[in-house]
C-alpha atoms as a PDB file:
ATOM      1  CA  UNK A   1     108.841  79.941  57.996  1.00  0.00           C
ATOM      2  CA  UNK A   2     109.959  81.767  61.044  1.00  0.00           C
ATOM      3  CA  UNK A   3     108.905  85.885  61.532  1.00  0.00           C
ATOM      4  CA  UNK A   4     111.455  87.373  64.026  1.00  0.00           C
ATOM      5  CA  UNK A   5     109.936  90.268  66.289  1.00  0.00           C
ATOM      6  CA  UNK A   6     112.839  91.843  67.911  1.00  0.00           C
ATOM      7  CA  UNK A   7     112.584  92.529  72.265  1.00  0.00           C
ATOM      8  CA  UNK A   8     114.218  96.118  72.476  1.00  0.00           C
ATOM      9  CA  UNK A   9     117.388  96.393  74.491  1.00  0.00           C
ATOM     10  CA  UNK A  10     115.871  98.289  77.129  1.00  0.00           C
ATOM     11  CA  UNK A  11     112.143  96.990  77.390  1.00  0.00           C
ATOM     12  CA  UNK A  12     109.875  99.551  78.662  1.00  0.00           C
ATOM     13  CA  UNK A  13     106.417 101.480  78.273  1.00  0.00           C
ATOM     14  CA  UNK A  14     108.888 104.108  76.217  1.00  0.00           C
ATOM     15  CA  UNK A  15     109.763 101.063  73.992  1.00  0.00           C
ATOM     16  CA  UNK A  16     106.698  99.594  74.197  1.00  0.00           C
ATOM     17  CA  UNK A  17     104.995 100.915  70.957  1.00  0.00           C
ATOM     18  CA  UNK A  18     108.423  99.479  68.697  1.00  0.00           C
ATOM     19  CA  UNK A  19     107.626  96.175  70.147  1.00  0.00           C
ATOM     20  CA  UNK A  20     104.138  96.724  69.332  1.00  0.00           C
ATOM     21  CA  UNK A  21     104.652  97.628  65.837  1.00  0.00           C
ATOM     22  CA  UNK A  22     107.347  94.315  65.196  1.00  0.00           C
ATOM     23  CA  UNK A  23     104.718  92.262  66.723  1.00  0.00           C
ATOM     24  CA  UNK A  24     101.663  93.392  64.150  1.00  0.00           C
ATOM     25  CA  UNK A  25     104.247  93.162  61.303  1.00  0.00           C
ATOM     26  CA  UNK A  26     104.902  89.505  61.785  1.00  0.00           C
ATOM     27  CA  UNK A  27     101.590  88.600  62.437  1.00  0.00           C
ATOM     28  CA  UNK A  28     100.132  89.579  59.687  1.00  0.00           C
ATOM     29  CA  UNK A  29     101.743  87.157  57.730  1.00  0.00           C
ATOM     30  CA  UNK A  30     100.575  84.004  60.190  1.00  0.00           C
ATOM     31  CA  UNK A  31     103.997  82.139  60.582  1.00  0.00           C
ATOM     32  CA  UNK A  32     105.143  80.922  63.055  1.00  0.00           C
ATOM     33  CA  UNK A  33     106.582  83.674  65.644  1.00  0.00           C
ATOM     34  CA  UNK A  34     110.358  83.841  67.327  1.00  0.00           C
ATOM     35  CA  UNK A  35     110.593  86.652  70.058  1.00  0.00           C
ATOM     36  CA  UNK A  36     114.328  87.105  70.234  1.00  0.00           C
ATOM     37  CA  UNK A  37     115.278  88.873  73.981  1.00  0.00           C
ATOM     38  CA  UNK A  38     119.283  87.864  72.903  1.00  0.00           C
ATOM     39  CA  UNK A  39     120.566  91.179  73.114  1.00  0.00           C
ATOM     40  CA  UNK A  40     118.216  92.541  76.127  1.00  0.00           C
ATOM     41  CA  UNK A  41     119.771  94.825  78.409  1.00  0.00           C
ATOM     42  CA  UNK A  42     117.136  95.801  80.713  1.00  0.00           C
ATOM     43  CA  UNK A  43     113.182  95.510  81.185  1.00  0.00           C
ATOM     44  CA  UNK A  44     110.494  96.578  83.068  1.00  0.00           C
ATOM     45  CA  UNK A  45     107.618  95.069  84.937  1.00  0.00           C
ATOM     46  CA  UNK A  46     105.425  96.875  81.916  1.00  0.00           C
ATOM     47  CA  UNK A  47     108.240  94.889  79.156  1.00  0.00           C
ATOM     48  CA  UNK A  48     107.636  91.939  81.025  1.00  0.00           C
ATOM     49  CA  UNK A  49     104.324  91.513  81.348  1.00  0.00           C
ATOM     50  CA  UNK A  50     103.309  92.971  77.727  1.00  0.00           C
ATOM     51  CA  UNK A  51     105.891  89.928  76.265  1.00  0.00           C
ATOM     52  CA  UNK A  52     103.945  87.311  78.353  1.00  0.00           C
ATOM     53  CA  UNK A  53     100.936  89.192  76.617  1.00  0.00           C
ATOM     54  CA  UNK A  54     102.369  88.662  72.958  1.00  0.00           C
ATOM     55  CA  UNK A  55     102.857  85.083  73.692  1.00  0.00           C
ATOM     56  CA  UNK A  56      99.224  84.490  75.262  1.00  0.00           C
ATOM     57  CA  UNK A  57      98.371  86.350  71.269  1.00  0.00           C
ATOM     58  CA  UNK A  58     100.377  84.351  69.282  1.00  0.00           C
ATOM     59  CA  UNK A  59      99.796  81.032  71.128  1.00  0.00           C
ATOM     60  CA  UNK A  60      96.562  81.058  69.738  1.00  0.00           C
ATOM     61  CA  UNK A  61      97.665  80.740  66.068  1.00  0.00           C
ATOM     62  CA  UNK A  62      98.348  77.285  66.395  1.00  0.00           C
ATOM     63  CA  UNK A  63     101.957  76.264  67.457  1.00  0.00           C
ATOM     64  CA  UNK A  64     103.951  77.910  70.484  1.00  0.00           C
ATOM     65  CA  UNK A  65     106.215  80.989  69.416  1.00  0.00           C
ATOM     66  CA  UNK A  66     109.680  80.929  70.457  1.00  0.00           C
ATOM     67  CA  UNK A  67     112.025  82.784  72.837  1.00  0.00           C
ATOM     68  CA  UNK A  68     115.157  83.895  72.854  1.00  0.00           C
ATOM     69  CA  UNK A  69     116.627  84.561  76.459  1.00  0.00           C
ATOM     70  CA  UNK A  70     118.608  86.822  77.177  1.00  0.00           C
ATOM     71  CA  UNK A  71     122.732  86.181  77.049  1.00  0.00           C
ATOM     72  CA  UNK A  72     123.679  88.660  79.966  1.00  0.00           C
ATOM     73  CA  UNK A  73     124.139  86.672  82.465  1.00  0.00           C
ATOM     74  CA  UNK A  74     122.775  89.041  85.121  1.00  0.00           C
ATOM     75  CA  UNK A  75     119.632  90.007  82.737  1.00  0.00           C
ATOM     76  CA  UNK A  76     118.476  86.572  82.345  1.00  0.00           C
ATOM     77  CA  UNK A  77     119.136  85.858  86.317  1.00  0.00           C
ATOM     78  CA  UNK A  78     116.988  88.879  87.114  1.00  0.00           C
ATOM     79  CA  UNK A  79     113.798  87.756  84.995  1.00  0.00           C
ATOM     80  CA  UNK A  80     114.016  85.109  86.295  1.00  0.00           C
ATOM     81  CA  UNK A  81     114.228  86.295  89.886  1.00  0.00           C
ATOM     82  CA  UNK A  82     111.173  88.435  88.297  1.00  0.00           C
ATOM     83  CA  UNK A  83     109.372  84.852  87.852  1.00  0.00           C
ATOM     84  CA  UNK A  84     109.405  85.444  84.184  1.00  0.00           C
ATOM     85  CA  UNK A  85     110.370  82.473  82.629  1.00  0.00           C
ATOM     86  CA  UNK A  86     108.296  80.662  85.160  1.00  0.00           C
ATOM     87  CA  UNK A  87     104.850  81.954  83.133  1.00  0.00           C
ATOM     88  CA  UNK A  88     107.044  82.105  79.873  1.00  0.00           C
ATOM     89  CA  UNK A  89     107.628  78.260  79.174  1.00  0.00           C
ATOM     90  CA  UNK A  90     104.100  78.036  79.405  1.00  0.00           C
ATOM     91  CA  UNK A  91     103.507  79.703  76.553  1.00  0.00           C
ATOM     92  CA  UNK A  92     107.472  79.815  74.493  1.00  0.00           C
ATOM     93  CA  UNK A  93     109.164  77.051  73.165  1.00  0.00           C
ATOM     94  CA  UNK A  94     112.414  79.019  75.553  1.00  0.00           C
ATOM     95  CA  UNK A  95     116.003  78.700  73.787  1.00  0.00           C
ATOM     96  CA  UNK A  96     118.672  79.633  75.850  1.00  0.00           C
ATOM     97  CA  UNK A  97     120.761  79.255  79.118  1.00  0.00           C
ATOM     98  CA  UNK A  98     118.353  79.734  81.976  1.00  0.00           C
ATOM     99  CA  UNK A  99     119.172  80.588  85.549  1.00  0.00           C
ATOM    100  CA  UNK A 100     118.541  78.138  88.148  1.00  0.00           C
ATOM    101  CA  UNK A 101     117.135  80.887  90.671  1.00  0.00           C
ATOM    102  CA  UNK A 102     114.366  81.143  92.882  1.00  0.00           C
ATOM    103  CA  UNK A 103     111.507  83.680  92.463  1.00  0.00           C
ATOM    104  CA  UNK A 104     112.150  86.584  94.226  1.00  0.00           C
ATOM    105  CA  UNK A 105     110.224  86.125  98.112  1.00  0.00           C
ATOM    106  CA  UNK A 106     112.265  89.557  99.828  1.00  0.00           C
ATOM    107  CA  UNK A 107     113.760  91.951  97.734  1.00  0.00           C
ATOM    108  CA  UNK A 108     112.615  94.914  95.476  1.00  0.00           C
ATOM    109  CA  UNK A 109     110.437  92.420  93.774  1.00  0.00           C
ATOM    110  CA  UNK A 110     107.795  93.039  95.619  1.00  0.00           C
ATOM    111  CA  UNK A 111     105.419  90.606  93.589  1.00  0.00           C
ATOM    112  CA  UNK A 112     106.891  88.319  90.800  1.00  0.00           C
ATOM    113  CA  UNK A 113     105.206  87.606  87.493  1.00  0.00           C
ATOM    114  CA  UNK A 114     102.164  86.409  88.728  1.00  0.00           C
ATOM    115  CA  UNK A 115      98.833  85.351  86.767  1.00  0.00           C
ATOM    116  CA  UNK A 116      96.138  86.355  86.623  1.00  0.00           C
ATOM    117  CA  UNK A 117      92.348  84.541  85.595  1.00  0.00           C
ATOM    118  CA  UNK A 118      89.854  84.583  88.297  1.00  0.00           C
ATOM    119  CA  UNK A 119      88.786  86.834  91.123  1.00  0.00           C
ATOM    120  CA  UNK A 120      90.161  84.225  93.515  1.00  0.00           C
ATOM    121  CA  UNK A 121      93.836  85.109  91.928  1.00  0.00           C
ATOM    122  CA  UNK A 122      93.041  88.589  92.251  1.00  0.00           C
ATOM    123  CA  UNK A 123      92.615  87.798  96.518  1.00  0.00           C
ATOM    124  CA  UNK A 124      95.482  86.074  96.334  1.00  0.00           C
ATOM    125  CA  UNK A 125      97.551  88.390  94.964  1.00  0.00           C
ATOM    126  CA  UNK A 126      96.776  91.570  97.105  1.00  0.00           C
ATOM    127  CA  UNK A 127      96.886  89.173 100.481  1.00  0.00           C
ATOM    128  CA  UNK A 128     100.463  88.446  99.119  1.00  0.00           C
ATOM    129  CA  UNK A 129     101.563  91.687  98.610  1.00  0.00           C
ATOM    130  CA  UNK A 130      99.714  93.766 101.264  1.00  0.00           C
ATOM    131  CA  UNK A 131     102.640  92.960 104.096  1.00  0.00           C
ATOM    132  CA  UNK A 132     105.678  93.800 101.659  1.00  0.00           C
ATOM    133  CA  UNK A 133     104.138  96.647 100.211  1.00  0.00           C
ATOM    134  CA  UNK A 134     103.238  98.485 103.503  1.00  0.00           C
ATOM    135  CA  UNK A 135     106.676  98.373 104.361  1.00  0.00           C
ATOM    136  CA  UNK A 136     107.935  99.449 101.339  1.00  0.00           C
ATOM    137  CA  UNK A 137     104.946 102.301 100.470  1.00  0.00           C
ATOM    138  CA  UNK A 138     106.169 103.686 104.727  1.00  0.00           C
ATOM    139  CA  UNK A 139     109.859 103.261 104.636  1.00  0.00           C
ATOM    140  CA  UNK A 140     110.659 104.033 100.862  1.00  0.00           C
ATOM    141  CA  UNK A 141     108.613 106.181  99.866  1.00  0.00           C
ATOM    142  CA  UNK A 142     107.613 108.197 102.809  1.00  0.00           C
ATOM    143  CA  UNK A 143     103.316 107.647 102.132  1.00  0.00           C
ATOM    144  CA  UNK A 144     101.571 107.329 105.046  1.00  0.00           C
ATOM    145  CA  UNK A 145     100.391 103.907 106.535  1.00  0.00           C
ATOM    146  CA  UNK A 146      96.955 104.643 105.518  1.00  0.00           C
ATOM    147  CA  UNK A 147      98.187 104.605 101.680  1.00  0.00           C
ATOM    148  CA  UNK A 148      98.266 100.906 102.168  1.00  0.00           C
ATOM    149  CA  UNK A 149      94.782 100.188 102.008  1.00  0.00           C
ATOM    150  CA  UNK A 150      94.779 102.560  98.748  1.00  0.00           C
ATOM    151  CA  UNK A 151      97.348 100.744  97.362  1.00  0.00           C
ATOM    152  CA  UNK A 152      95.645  97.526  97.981  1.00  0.00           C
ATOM    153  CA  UNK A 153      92.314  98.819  96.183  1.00  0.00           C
ATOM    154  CA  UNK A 154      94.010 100.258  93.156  1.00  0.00           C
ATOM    155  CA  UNK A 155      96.825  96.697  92.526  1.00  0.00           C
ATOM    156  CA  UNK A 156      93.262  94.578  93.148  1.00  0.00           C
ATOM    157  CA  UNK A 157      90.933  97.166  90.430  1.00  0.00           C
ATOM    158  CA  UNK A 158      93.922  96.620  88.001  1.00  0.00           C
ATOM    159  CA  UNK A 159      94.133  92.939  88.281  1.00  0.00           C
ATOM    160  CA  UNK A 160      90.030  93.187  88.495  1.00  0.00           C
ATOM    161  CA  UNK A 161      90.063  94.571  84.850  1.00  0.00           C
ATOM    162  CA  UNK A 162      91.898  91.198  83.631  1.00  0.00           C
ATOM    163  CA  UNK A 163      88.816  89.445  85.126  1.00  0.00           C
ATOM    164  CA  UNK A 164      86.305  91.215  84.156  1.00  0.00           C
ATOM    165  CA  UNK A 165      87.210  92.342  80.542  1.00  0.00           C
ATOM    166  CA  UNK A 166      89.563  90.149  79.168  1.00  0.00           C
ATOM    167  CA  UNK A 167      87.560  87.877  78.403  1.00  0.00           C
ATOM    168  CA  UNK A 168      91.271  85.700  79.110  1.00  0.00           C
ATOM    169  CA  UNK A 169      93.977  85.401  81.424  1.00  0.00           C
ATOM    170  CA  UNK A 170      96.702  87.890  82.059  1.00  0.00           C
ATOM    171  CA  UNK A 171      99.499  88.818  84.372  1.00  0.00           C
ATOM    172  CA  UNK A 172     100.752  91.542  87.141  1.00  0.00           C
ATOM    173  CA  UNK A 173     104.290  92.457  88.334  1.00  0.00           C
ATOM    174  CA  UNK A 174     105.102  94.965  91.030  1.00  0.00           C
ATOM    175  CA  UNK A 175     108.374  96.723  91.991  1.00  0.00           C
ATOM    176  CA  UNK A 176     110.670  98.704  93.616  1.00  0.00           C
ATOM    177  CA  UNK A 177     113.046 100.815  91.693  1.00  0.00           C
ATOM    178  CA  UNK A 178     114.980 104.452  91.382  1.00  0.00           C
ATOM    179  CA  UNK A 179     113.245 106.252  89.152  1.00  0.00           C
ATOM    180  CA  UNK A 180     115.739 108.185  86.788  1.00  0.00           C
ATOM    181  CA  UNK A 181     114.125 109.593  84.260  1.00  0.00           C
ATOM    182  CA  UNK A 182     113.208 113.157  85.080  1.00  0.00           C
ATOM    183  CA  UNK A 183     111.780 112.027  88.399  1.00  0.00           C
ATOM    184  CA  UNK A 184     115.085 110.964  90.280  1.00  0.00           C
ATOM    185  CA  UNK A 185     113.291 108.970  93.195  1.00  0.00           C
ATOM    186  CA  UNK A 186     112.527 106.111  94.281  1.00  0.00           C
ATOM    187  CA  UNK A 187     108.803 104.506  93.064  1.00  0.00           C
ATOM    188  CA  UNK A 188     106.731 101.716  93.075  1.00  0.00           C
ATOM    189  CA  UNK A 189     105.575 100.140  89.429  1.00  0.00           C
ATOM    190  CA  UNK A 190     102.219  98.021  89.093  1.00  0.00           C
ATOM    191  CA  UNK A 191     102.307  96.598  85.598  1.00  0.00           C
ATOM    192  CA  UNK A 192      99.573  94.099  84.385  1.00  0.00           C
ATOM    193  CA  UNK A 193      98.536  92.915  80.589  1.00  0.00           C
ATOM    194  CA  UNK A 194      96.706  90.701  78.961  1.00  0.00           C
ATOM    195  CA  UNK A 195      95.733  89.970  75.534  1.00  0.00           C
ATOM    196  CA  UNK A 196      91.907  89.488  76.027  1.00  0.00           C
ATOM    197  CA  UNK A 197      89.426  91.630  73.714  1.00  0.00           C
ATOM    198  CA  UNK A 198      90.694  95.350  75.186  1.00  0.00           C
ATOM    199  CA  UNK A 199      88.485  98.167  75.829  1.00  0.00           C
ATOM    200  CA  UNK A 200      86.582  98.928  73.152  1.00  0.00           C
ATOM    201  CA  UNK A 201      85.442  94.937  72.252  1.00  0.00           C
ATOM    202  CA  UNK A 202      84.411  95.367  76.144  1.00  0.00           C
ATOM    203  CA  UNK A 203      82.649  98.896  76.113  1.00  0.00           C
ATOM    204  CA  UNK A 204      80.968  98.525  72.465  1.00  0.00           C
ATOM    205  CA  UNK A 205      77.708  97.084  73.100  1.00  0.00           C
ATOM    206  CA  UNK A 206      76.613  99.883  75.619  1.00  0.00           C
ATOM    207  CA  UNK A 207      79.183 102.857  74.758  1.00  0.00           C
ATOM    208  CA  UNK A 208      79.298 103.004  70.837  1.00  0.00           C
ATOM    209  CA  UNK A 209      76.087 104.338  70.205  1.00  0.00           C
ATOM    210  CA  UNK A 210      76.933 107.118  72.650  1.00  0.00           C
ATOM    211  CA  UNK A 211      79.902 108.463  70.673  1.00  0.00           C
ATOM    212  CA  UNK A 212      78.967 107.485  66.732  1.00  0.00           C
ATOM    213  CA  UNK A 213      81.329 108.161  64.491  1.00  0.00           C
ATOM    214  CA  UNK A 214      83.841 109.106  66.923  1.00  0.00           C
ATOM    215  CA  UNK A 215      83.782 105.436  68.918  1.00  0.00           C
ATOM    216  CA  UNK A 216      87.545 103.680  68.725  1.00  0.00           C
ATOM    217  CA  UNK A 217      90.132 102.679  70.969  1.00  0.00           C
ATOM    218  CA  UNK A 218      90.915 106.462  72.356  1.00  0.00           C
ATOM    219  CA  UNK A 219      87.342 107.025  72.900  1.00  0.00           C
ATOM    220  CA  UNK A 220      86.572 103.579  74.831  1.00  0.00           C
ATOM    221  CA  UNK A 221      90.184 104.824  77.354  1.00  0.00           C
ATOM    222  CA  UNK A 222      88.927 108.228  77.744  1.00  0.00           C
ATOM    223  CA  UNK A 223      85.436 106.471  78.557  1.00  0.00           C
ATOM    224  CA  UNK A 224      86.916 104.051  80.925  1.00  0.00           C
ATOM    225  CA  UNK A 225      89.846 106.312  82.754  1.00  0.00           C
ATOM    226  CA  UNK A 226      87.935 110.086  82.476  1.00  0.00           C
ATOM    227  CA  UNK A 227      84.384 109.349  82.558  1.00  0.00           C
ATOM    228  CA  UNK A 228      84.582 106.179  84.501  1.00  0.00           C
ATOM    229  CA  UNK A 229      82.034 103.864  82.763  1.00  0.00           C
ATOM    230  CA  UNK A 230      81.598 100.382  82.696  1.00  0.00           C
ATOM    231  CA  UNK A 231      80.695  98.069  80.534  1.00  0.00           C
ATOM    232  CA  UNK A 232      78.071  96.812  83.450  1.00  0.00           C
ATOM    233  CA  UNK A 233      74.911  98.599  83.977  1.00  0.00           C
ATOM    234  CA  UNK A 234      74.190  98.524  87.573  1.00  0.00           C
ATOM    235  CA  UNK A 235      74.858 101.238  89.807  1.00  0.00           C
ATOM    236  CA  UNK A 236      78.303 101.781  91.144  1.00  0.00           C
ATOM    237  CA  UNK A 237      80.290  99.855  88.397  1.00  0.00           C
ATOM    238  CA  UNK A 238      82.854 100.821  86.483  1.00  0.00           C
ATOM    239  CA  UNK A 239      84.285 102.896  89.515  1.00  0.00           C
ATOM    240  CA  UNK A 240      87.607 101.006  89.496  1.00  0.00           C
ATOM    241  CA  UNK A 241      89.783 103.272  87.769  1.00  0.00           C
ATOM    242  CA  UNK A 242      87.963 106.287  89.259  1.00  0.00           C
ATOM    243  CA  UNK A 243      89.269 104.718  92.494  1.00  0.00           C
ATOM    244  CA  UNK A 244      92.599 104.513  90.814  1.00  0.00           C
ATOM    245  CA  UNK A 245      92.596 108.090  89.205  1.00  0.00           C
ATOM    246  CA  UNK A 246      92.013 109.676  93.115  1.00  0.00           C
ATOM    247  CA  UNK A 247      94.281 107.319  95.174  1.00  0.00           C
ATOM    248  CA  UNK A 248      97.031 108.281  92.467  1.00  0.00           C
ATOM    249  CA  UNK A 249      96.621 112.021  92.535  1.00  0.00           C
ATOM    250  CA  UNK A 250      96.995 112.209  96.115  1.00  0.00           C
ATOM    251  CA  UNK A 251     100.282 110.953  96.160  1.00  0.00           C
ATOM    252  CA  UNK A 252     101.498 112.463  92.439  1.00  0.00           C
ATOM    253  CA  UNK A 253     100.991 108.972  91.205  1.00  0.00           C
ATOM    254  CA  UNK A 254     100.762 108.367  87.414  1.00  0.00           C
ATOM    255  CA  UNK A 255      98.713 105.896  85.092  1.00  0.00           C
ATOM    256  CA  UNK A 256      98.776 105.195  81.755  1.00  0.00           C
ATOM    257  CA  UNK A 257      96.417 102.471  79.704  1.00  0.00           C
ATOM    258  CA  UNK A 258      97.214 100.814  76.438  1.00  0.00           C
ATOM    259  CA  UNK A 259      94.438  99.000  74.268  1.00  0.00           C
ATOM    260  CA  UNK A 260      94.147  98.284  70.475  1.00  0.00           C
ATOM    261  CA  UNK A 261      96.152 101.341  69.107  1.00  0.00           C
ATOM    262  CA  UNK A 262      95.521 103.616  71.453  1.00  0.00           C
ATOM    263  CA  UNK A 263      97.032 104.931  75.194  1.00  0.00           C
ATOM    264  CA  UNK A 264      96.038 107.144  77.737  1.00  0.00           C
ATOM    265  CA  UNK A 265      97.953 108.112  80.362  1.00  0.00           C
ATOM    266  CA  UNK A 266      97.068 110.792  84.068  1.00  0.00           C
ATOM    267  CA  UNK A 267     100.338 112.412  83.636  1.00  0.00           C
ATOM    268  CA  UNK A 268     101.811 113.824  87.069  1.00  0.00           C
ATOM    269  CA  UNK A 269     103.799 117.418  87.216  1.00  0.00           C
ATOM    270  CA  UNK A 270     106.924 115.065  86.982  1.00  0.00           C
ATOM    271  CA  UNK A 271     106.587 113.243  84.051  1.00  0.00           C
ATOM    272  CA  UNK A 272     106.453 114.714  80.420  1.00  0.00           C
ATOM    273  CA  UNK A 273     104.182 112.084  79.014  1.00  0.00           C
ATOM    274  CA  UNK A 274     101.264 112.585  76.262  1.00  0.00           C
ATOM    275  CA  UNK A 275      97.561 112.568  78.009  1.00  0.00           C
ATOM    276  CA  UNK A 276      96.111 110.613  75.014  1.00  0.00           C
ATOM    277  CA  UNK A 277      97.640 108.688  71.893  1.00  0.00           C
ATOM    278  CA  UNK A 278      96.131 107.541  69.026  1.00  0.00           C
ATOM    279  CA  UNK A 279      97.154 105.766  65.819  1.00  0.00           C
ATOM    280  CA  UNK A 280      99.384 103.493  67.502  1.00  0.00           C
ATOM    281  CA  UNK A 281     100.516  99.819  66.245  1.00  0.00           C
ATOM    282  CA  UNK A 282      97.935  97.784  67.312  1.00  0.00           C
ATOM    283  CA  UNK A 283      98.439  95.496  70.001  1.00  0.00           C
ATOM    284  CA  UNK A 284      95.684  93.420  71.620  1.00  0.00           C
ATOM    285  CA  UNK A 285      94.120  93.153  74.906  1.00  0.00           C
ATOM    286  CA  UNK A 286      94.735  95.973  77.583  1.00  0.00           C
ATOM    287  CA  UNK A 287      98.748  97.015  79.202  1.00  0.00           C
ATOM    288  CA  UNK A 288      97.669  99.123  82.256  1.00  0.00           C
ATOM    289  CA  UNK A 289     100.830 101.081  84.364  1.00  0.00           C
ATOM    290  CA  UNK A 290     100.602 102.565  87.698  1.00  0.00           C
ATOM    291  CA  UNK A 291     103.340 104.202  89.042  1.00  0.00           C
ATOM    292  CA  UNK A 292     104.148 105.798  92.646  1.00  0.00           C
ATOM    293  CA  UNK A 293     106.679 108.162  93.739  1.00  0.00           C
ATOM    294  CA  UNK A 294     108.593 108.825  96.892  1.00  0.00           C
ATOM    295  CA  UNK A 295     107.040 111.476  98.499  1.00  0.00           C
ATOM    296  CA  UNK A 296     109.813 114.736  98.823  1.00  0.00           C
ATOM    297  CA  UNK A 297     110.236 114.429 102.782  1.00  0.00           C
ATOM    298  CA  UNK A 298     111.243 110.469 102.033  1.00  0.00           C
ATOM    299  CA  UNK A 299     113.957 111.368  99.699  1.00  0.00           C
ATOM    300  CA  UNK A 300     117.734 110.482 100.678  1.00  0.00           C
END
């Protein structure tokens, strides 16, 4: 027997936690999985990448899960553009009309779908996006040239987390986009997820102790994004999403981390997210977001 798990229409870190919740309800009864994307309308980098991370889960459960692809025409053409499907029918047995497009190489896709599993892919993917995104980071949003090097560090400390607490391969996205929701400019989204063992499987053997009865998935985040610690004991580890934390509040930035059932988020004056969540459907590995806004002088 099949379990369905339905893709919301518009595929998001908003929608994120219905996905989430579909996903742990059809697991739990060990059939085989179909992921049905027919009646998608829209999705994010975050959609994107979290999807590749359901199939990475449910791939291990013995046979591959199944995808629907989108029907709009111009939805299925743009993950694909979004080198999607590219990662996807490594892991889905795909059903549907598929575009016969390229990956995107100049547009607002600044970096397709792009795994993730050693340090050398982590090189390779801030080498490949360095050029596009200083262009972008200057002329779009108005951040000085200097943000580029900032920019590099925090896209290579997110993929760096895949690497070094996974404990399995994962994915990043990045892209260009007008920003609508409350914020009305333009921004730049890093998305990258994984299904590996998450933050609290990483942080438990040196962090649980600390915190007793308190230790869970909201108390491994806040231990990871607030007090910056690692699950490595040497000196100056675990400073990655410090780094993150700093470069994003000098330009307003905004990031938010999902692991197990819980999500933690730096929430700029612009957005109206919740700091810390807890309770939520569980959902393995780690789902990290980093968003960047147009600085006011850039606006048009």
């Amino acid at each position: 027997m099949t379990r369905l798990v339905e893709i919301p229409t518009q595929f998001d870190d908003r929608s994120f936690d219905q996905f989430a919740a579909a996903f742990a309800a059809a697991r739990t009864e060990g059939e085989r999985l179909l992921f049905d994307a027919h009646a998608a309308e829209w999705a994010s980098p975050y959609g994107l990448v979290g999807l590749l991370a359901a199939g990475q889960a449910a791939l291990h459960k013995g046979e591959r899960p199944l995808l629907t692809a989108p029907t709009n025409t111009d939805v299925a053409t743009y993950w694909a553009r979004a080198g999607f499907f590219r990662e996807a029918q490594e892991l889905f047995e795909v059903h549907g009309r598929l575009p016969r497009v390229k990956p995107a190489t100049e547009s607002d896709v600044l970096l397709p779908v792009t795994p993730v599993r050693a340090a050398e892919d982590v090189h390779a993917v801030v080498s490949l996006i360095q050029q596009r995104a200083s262009a972008i980071l200057a002329s779009e949003l108005g951040l000085d040239p200097k943000a580029t090097m900032g920019f590099a560090m925090a896209l290579s400390e997110a993929c760096q987390n895949i690497v070094e607490h996974a404990g399995t391969g994962g994915w990043v996205a990045v892209q260009s986009y007008s920003w609508r929701r409350r914020l009305a400019r333009r921004v730049v989204v890093i998305a990258v997820a994984d299904a590996g063992i998450g933050f609290r499987h990483s942080l438990e053997p040196t962090q649980a102790r600390r915190f007793g009865d308190r230790w869970g998935d909201a108390a491994a985040l806040e231990a990871a994004l607030i007090q910056g610690t690692s699950r490595f004991r040497d000196p100056g580890r675990g400073q990655g999403l410090a780094g993150i934390r700093r470069y994003l509040a000098r330009w307003e930035g905004k990031i938010a981390i999902r692991s197990g059932s819980a999500r933690i988020a730096i929430v700029p004056p612009w957005d109206d997210d919740v700091p810390l969540r807890d309770g939520l459907p569980a959902f393995p590995g780690a789902q990290v977001l980093l968003i960047i806004p147009a600085q006011r002088t850039a606006e048009r």
